[in-house]
PDBML (XML) file of the C-alpha atoms, coordinates in Angstrom:
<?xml version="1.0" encoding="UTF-8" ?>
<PDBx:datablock datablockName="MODEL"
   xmlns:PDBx="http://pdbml.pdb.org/schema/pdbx-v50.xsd"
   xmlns:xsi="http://www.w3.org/2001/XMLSchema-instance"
   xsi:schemaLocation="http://pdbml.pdb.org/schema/pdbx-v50.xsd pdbx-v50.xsd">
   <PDBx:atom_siteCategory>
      <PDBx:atom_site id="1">
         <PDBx:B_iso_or_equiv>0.00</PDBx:B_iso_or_equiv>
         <PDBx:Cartn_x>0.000</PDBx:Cartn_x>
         <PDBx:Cartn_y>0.000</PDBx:Cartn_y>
         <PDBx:Cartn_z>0.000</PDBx:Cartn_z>
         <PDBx:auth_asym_id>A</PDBx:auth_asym_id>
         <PDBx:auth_atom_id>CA</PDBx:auth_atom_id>
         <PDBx:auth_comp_id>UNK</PDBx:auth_comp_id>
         <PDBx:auth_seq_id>1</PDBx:auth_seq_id>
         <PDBx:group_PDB>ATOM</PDBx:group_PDB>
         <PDBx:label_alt_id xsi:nil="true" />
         <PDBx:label_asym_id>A</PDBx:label_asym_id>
         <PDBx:label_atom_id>CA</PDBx:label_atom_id>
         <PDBx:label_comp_id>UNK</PDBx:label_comp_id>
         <PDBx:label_entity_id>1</PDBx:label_entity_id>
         <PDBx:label_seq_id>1</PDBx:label_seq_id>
         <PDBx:occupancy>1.00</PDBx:occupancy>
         <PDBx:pdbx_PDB_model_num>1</PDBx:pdbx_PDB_model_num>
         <PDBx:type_symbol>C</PDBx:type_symbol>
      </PDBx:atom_site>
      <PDBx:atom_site id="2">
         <PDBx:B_iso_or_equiv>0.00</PDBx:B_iso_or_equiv>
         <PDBx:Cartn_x>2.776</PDBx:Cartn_x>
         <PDBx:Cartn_y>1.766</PDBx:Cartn_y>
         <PDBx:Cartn_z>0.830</PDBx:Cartn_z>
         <PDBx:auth_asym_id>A</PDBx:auth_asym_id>
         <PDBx:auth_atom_id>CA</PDBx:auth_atom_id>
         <PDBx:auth_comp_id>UNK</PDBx:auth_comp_id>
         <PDBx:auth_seq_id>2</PDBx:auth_seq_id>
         <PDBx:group_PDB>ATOM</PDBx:group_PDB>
         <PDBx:label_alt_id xsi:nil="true" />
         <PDBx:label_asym_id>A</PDBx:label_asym_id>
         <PDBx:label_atom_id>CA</PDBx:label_atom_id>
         <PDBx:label_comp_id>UNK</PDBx:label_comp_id>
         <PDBx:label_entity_id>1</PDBx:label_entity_id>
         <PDBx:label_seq_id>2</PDBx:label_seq_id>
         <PDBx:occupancy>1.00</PDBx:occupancy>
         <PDBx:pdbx_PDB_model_num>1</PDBx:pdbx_PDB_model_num>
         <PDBx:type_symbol>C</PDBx:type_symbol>
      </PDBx:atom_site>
      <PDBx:atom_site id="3">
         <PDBx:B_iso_or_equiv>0.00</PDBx:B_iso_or_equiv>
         <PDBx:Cartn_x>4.506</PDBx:Cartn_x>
         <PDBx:Cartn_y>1.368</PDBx:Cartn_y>
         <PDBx:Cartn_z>-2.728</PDBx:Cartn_z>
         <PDBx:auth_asym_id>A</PDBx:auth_asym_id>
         <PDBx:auth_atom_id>CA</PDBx:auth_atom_id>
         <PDBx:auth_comp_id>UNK</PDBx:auth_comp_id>
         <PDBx:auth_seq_id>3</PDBx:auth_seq_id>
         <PDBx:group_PDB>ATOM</PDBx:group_PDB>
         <PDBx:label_alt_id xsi:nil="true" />
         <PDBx:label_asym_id>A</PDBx:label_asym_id>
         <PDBx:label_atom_id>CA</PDBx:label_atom_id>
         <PDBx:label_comp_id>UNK</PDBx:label_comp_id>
         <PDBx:label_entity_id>1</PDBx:label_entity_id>
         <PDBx:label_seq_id>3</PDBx:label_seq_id>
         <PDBx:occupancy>1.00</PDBx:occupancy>
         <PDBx:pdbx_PDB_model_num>1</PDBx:pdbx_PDB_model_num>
         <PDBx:type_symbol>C</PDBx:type_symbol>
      </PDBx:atom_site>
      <PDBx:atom_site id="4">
         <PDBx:B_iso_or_equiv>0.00</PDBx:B_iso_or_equiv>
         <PDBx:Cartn_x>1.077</PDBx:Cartn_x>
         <PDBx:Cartn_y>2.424</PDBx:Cartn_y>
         <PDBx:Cartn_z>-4.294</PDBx:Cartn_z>
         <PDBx:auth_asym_id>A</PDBx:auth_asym_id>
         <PDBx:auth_atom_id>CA</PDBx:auth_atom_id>
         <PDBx:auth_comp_id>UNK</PDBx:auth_comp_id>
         <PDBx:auth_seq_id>4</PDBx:auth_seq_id>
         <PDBx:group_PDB>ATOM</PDBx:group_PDB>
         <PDBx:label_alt_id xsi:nil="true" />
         <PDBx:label_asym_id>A</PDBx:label_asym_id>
         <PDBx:label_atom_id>CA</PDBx:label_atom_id>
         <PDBx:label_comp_id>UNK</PDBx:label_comp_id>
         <PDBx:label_entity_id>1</PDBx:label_entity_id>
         <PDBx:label_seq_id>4</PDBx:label_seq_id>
         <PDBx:occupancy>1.00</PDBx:occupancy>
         <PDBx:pdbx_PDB_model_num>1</PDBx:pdbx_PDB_model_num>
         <PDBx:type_symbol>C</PDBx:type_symbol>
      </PDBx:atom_site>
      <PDBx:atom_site id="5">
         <PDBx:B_iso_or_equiv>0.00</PDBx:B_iso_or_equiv>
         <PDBx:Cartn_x>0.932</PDBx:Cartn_x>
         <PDBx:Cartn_y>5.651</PDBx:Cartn_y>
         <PDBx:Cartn_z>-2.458</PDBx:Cartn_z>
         <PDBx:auth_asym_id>A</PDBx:auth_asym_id>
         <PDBx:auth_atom_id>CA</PDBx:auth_atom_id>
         <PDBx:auth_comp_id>UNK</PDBx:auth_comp_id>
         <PDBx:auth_seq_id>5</PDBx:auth_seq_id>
         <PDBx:group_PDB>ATOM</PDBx:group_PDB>
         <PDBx:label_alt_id xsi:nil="true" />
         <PDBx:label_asym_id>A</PDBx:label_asym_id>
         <PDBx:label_atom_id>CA</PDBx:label_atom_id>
         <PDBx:label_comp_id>UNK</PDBx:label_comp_id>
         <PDBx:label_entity_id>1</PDBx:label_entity_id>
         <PDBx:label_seq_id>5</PDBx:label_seq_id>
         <PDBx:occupancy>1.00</PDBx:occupancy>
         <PDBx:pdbx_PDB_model_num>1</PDBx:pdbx_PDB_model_num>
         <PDBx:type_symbol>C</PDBx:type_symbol>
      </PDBx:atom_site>
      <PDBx:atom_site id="6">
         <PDBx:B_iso_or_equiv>0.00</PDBx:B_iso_or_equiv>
         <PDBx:Cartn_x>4.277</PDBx:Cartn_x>
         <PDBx:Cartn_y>6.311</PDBx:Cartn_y>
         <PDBx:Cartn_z>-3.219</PDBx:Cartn_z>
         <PDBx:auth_asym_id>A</PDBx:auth_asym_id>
         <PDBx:auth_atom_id>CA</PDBx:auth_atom_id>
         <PDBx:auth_comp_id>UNK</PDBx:auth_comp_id>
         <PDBx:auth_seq_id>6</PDBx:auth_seq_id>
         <PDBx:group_PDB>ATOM</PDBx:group_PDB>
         <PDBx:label_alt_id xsi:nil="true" />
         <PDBx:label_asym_id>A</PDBx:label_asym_id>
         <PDBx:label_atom_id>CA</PDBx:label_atom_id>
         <PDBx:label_comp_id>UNK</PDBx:label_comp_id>
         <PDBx:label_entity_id>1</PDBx:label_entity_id>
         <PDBx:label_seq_id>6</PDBx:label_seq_id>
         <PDBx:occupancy>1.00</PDBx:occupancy>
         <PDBx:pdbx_PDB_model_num>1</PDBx:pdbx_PDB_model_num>
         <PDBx:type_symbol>C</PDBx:type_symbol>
      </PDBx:atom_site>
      <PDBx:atom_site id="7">
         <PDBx:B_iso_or_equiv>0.00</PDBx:B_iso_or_equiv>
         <PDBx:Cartn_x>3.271</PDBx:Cartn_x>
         <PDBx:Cartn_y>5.766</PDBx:Cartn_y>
         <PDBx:Cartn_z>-7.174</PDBx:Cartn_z>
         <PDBx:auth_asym_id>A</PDBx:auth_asym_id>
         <PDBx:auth_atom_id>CA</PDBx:auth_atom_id>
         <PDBx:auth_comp_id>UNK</PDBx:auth_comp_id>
         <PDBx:auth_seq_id>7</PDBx:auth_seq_id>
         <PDBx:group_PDB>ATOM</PDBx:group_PDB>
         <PDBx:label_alt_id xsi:nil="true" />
         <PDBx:label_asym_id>A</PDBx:label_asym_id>
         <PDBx:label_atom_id>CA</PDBx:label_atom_id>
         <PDBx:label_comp_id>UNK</PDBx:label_comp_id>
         <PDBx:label_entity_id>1</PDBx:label_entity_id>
         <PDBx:label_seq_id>7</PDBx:label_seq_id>
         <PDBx:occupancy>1.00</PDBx:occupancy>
         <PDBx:pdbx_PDB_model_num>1</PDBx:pdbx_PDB_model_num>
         <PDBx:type_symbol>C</PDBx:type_symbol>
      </PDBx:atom_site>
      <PDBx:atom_site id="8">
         <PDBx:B_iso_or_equiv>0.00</PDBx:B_iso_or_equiv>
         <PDBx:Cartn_x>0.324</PDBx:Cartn_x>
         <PDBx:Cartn_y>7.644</PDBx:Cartn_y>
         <PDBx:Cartn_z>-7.147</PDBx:Cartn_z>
         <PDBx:auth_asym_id>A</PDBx:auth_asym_id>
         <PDBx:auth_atom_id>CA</PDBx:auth_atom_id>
         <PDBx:auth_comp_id>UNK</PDBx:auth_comp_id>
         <PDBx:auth_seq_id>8</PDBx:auth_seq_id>
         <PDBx:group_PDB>ATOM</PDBx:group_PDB>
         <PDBx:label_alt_id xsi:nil="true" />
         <PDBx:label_asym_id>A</PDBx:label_asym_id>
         <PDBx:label_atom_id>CA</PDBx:label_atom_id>
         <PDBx:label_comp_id>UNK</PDBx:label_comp_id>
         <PDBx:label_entity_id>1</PDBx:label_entity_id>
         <PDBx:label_seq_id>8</PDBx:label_seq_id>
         <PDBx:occupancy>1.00</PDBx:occupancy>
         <PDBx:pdbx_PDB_model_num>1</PDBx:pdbx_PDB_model_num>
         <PDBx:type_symbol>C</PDBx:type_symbol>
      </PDBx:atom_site>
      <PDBx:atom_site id="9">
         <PDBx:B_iso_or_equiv>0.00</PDBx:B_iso_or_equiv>
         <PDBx:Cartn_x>2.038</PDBx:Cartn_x>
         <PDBx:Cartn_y>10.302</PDBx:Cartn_y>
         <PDBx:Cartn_z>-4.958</PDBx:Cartn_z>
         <PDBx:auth_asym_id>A</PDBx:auth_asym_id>
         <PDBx:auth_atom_id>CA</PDBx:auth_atom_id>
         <PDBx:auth_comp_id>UNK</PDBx:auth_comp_id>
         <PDBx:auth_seq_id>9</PDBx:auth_seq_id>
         <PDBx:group_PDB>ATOM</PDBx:group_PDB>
         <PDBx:label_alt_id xsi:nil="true" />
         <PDBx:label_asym_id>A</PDBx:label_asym_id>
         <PDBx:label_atom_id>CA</PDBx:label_atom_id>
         <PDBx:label_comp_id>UNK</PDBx:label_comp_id>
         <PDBx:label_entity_id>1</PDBx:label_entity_id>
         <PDBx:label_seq_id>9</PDBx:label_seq_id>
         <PDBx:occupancy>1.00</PDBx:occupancy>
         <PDBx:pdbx_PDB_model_num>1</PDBx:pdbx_PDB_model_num>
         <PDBx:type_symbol>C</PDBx:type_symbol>
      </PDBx:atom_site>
      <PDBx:atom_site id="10">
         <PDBx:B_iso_or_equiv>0.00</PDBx:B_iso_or_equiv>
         <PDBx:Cartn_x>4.948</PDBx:Cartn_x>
         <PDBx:Cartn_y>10.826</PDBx:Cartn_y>
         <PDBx:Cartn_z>-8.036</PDBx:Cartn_z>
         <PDBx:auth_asym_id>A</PDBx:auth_asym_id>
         <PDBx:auth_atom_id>CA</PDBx:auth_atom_id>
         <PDBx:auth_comp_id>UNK</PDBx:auth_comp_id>
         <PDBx:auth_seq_id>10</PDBx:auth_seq_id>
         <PDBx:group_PDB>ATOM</PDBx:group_PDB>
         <PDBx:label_alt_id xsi:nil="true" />
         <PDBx:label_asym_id>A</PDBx:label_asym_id>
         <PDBx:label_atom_id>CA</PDBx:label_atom_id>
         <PDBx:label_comp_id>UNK</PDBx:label_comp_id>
         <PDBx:label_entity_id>1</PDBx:label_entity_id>
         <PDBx:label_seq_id>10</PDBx:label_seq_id>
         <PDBx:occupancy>1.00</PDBx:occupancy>
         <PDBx:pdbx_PDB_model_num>1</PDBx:pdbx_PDB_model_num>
         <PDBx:type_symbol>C</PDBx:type_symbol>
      </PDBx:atom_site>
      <PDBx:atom_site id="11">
         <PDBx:B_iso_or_equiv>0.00</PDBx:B_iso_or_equiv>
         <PDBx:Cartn_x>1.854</PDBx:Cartn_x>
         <PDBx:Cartn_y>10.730</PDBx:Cartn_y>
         <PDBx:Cartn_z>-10.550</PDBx:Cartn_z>
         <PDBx:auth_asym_id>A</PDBx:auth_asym_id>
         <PDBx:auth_atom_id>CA</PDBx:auth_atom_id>
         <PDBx:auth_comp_id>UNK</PDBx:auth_comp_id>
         <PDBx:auth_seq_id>11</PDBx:auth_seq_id>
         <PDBx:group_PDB>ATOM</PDBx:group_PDB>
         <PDBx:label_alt_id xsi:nil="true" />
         <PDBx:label_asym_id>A</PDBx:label_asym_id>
         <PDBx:label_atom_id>CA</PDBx:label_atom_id>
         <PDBx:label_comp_id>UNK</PDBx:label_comp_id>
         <PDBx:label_entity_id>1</PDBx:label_entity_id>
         <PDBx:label_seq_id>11</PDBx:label_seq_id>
         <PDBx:occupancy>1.00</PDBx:occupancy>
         <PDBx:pdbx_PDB_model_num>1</PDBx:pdbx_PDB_model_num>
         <PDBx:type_symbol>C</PDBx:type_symbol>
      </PDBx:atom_site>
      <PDBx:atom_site id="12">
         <PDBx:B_iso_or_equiv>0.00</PDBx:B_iso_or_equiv>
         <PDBx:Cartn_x>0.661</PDBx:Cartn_x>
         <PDBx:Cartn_y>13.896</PDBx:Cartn_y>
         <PDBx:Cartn_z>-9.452</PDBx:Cartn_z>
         <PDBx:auth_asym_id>A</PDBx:auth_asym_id>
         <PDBx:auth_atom_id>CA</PDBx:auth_atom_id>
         <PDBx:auth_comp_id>UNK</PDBx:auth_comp_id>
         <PDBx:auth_seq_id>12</PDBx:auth_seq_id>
         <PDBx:group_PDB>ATOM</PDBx:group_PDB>
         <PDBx:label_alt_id xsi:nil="true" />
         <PDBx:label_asym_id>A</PDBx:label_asym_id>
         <PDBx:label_atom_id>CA</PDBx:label_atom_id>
         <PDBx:label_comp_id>UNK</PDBx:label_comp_id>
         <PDBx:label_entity_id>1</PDBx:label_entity_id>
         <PDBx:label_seq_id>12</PDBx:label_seq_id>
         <PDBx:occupancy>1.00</PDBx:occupancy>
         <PDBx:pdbx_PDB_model_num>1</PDBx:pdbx_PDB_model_num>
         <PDBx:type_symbol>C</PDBx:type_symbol>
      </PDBx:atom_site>
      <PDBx:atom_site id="13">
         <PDBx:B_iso_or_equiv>0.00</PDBx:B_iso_or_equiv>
         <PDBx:Cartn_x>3.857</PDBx:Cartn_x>
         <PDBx:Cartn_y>15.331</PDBx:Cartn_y>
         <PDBx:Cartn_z>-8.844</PDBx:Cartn_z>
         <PDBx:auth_asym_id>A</PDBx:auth_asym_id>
         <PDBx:auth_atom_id>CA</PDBx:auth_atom_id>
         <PDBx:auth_comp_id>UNK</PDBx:auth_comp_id>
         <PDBx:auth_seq_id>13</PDBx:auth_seq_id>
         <PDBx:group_PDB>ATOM</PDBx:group_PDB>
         <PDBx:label_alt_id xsi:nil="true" />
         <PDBx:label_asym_id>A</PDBx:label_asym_id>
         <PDBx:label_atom_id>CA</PDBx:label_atom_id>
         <PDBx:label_comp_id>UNK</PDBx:label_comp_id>
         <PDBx:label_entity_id>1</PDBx:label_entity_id>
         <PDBx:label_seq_id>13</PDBx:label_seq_id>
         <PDBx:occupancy>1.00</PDBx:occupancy>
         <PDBx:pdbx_PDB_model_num>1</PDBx:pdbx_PDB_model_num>
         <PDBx:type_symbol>C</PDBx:type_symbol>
      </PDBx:atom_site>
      <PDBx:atom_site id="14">
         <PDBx:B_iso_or_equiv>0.00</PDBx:B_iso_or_equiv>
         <PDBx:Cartn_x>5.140</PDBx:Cartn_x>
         <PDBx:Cartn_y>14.706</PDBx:Cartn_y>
         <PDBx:Cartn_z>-12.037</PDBx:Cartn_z>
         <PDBx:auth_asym_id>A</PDBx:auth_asym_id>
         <PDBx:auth_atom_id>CA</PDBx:auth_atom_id>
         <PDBx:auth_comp_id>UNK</PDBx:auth_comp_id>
         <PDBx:auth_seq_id>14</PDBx:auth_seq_id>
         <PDBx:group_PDB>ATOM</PDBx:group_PDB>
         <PDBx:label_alt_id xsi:nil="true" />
         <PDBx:label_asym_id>A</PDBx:label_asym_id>
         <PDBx:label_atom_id>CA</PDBx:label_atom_id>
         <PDBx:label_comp_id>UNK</PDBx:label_comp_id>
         <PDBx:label_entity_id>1</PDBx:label_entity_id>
         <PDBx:label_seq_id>14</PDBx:label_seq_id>
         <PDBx:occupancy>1.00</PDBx:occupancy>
         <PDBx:pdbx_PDB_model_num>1</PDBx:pdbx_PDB_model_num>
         <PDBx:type_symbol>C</PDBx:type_symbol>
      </PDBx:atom_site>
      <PDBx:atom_site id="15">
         <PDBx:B_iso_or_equiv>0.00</PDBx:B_iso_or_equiv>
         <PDBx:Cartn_x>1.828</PDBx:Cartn_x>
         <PDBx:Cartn_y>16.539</PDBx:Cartn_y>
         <PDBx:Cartn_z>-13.659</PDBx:Cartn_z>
         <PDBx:auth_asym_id>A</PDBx:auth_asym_id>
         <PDBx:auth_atom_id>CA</PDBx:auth_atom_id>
         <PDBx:auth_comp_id>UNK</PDBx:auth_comp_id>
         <PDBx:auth_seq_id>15</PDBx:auth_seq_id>
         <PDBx:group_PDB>ATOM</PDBx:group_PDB>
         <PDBx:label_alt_id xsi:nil="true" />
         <PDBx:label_asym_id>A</PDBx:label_asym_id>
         <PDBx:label_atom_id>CA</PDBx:label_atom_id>
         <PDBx:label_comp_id>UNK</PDBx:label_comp_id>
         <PDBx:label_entity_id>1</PDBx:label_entity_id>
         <PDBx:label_seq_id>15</PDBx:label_seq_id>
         <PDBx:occupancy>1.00</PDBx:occupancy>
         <PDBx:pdbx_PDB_model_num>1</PDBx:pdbx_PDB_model_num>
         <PDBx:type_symbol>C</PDBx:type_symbol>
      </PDBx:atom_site>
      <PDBx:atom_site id="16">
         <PDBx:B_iso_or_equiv>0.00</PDBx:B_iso_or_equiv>
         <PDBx:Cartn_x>3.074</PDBx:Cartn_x>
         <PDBx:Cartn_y>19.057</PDBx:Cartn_y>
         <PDBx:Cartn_z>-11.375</PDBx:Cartn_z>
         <PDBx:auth_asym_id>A</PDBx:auth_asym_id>
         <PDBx:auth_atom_id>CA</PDBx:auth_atom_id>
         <PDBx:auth_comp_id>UNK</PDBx:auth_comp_id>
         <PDBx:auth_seq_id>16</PDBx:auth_seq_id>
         <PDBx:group_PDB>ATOM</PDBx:group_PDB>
         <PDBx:label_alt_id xsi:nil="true" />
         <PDBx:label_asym_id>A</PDBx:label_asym_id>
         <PDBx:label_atom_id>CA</PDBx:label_atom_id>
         <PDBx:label_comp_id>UNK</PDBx:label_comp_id>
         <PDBx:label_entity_id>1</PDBx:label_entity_id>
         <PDBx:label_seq_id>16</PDBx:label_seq_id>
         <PDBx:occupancy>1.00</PDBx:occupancy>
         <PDBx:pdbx_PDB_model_num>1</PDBx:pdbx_PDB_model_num>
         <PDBx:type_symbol>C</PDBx:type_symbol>
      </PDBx:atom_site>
      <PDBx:atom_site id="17">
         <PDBx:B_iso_or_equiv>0.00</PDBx:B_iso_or_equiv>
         <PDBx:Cartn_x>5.893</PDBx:Cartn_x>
         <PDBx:Cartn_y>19.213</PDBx:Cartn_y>
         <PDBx:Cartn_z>-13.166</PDBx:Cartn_z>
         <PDBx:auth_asym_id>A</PDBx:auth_asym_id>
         <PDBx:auth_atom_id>CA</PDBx:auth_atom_id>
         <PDBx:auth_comp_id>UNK</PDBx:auth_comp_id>
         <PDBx:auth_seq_id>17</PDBx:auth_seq_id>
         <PDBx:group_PDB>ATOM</PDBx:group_PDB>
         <PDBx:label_alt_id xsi:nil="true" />
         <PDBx:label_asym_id>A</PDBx:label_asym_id>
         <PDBx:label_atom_id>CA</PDBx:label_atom_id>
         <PDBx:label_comp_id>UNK</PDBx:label_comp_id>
         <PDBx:label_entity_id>1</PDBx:label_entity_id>
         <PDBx:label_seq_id>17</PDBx:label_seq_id>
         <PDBx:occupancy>1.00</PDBx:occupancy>
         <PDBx:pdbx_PDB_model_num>1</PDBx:pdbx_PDB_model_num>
         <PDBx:type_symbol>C</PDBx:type_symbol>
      </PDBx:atom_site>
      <PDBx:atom_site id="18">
         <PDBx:B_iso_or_equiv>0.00</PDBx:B_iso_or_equiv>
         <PDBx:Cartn_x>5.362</PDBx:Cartn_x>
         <PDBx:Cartn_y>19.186</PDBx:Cartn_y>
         <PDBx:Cartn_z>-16.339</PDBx:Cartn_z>
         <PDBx:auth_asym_id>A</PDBx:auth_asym_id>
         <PDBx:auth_atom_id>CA</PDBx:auth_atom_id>
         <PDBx:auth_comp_id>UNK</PDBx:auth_comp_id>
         <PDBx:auth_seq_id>18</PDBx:auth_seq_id>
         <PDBx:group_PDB>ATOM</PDBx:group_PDB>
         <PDBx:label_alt_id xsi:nil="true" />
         <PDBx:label_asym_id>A</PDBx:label_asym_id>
         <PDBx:label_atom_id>CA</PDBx:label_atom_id>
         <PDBx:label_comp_id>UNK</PDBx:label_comp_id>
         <PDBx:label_entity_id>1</PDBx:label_entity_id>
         <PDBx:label_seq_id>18</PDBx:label_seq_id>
         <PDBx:occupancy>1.00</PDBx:occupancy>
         <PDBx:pdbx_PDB_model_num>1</PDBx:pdbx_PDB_model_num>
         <PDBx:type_symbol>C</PDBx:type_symbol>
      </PDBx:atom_site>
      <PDBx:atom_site id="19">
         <PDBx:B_iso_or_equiv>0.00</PDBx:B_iso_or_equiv>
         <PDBx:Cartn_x>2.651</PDBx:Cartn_x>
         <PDBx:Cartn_y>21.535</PDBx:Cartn_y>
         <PDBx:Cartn_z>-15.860</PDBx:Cartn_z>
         <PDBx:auth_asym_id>A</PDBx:auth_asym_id>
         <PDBx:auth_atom_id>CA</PDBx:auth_atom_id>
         <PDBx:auth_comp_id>UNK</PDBx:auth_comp_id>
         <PDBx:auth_seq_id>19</PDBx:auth_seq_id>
         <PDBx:group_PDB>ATOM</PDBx:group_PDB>
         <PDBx:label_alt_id xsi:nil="true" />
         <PDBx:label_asym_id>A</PDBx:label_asym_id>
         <PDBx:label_atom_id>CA</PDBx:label_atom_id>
         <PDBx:label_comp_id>UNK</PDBx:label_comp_id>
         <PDBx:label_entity_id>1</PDBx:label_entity_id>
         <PDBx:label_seq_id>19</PDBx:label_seq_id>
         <PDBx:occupancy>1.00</PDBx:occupancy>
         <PDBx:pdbx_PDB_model_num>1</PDBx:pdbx_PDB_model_num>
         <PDBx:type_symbol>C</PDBx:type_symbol>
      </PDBx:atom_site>
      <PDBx:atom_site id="20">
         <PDBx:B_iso_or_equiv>0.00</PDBx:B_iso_or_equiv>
         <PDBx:Cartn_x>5.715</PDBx:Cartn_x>
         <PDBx:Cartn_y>24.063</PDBx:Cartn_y>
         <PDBx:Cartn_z>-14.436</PDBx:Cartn_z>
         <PDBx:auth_asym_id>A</PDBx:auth_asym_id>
         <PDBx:auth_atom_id>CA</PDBx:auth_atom_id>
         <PDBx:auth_comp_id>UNK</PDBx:auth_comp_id>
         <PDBx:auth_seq_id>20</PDBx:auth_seq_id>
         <PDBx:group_PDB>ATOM</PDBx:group_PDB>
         <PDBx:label_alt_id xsi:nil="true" />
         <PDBx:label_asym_id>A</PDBx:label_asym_id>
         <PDBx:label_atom_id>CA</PDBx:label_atom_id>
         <PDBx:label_comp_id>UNK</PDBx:label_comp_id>
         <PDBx:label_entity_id>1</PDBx:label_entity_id>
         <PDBx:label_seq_id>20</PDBx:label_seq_id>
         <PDBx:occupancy>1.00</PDBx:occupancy>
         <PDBx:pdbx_PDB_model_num>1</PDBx:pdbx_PDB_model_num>
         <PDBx:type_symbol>C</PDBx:type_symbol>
      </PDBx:atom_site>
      <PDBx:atom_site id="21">
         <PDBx:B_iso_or_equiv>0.00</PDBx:B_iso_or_equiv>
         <PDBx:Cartn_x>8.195</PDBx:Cartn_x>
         <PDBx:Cartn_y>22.974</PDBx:Cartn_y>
         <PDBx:Cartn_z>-17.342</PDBx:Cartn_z>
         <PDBx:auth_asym_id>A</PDBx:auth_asym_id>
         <PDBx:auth_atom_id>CA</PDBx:auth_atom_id>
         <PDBx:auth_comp_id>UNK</PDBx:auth_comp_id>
         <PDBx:auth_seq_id>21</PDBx:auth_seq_id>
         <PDBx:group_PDB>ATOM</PDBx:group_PDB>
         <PDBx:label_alt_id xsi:nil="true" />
         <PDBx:label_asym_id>A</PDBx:label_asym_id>
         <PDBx:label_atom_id>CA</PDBx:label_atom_id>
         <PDBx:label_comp_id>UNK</PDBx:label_comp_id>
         <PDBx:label_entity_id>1</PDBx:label_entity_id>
         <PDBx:label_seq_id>21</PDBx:label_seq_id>
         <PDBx:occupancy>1.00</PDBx:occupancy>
         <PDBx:pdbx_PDB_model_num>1</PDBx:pdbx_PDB_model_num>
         <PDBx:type_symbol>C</PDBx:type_symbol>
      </PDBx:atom_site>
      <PDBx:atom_site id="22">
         <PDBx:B_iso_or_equiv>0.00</PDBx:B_iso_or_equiv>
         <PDBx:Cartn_x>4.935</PDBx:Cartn_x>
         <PDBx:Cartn_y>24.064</PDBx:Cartn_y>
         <PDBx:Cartn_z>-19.801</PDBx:Cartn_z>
         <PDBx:auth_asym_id>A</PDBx:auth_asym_id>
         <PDBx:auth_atom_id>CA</PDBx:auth_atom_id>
         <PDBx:auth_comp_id>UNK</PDBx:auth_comp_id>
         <PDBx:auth_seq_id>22</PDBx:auth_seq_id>
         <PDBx:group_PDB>ATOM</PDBx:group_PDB>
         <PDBx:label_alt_id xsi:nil="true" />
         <PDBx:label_asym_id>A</PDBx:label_asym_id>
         <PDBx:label_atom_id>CA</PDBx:label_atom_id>
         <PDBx:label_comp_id>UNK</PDBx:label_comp_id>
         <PDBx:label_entity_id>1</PDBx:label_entity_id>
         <PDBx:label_seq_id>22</PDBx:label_seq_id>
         <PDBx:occupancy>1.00</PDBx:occupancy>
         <PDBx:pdbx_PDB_model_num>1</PDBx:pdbx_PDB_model_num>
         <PDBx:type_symbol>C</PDBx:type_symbol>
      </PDBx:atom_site>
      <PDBx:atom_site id="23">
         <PDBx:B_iso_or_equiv>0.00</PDBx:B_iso_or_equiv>
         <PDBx:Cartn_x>3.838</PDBx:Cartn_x>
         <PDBx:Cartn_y>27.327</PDBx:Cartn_y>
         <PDBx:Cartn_z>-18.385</PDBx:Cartn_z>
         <PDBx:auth_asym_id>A</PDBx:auth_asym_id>
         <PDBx:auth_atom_id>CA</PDBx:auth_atom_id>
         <PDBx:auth_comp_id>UNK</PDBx:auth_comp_id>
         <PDBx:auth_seq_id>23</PDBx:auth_seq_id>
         <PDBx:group_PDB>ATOM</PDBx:group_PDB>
         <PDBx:label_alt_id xsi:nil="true" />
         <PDBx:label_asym_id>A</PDBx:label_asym_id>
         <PDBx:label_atom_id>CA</PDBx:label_atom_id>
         <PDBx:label_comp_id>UNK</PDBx:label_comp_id>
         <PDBx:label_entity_id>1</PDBx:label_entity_id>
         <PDBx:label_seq_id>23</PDBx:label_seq_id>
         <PDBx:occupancy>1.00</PDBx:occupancy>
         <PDBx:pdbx_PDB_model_num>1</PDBx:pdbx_PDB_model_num>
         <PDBx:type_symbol>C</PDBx:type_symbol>
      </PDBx:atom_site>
      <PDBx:atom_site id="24">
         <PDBx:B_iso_or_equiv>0.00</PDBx:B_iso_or_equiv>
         <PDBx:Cartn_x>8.215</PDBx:Cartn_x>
         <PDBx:Cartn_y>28.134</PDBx:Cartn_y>
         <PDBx:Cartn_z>-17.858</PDBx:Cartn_z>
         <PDBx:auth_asym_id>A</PDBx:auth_asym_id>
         <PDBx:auth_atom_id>CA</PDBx:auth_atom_id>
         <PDBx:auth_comp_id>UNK</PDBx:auth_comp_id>
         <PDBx:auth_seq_id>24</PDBx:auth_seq_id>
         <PDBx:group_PDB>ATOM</PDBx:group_PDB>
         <PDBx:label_alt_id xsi:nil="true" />
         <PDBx:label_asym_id>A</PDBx:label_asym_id>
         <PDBx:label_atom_id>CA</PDBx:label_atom_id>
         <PDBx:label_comp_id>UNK</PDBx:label_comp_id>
         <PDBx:label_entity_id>1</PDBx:label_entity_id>
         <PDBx:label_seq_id>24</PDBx:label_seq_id>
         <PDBx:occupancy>1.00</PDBx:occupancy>
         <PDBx:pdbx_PDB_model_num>1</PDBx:pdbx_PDB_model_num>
         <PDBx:type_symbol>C</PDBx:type_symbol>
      </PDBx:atom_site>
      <PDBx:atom_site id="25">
         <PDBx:B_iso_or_equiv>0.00</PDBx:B_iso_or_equiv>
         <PDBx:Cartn_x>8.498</PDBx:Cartn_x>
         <PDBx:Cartn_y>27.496</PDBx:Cartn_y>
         <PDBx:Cartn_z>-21.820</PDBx:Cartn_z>
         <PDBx:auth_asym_id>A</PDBx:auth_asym_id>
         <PDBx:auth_atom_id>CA</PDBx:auth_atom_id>
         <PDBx:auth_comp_id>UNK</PDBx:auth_comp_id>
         <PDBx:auth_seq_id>25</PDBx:auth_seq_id>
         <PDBx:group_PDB>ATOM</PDBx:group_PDB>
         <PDBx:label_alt_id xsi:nil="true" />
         <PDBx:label_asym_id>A</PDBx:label_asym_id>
         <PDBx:label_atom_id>CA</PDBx:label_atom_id>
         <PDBx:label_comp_id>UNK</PDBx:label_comp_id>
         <PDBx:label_entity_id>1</PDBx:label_entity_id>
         <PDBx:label_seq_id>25</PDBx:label_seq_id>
         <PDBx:occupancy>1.00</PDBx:occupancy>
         <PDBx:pdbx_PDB_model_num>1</PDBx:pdbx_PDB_model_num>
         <PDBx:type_symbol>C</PDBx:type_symbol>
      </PDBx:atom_site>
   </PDBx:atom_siteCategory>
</PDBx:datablock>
């Protein structure tokens, strides 16, 4: 459960992310 947090945790953080990259550019 832990493991699946963790993955669903980086999921959002990495449309985070790109999200920043986009509006940056």
């Amino acid at each position: 459960d832990i493991d699946t947090a963790l993955s669903t945790l980086n999921g959002w953080r990495a449309d985070f992310g790109s999200t920043q990259n986009q509006l940056e550019s």
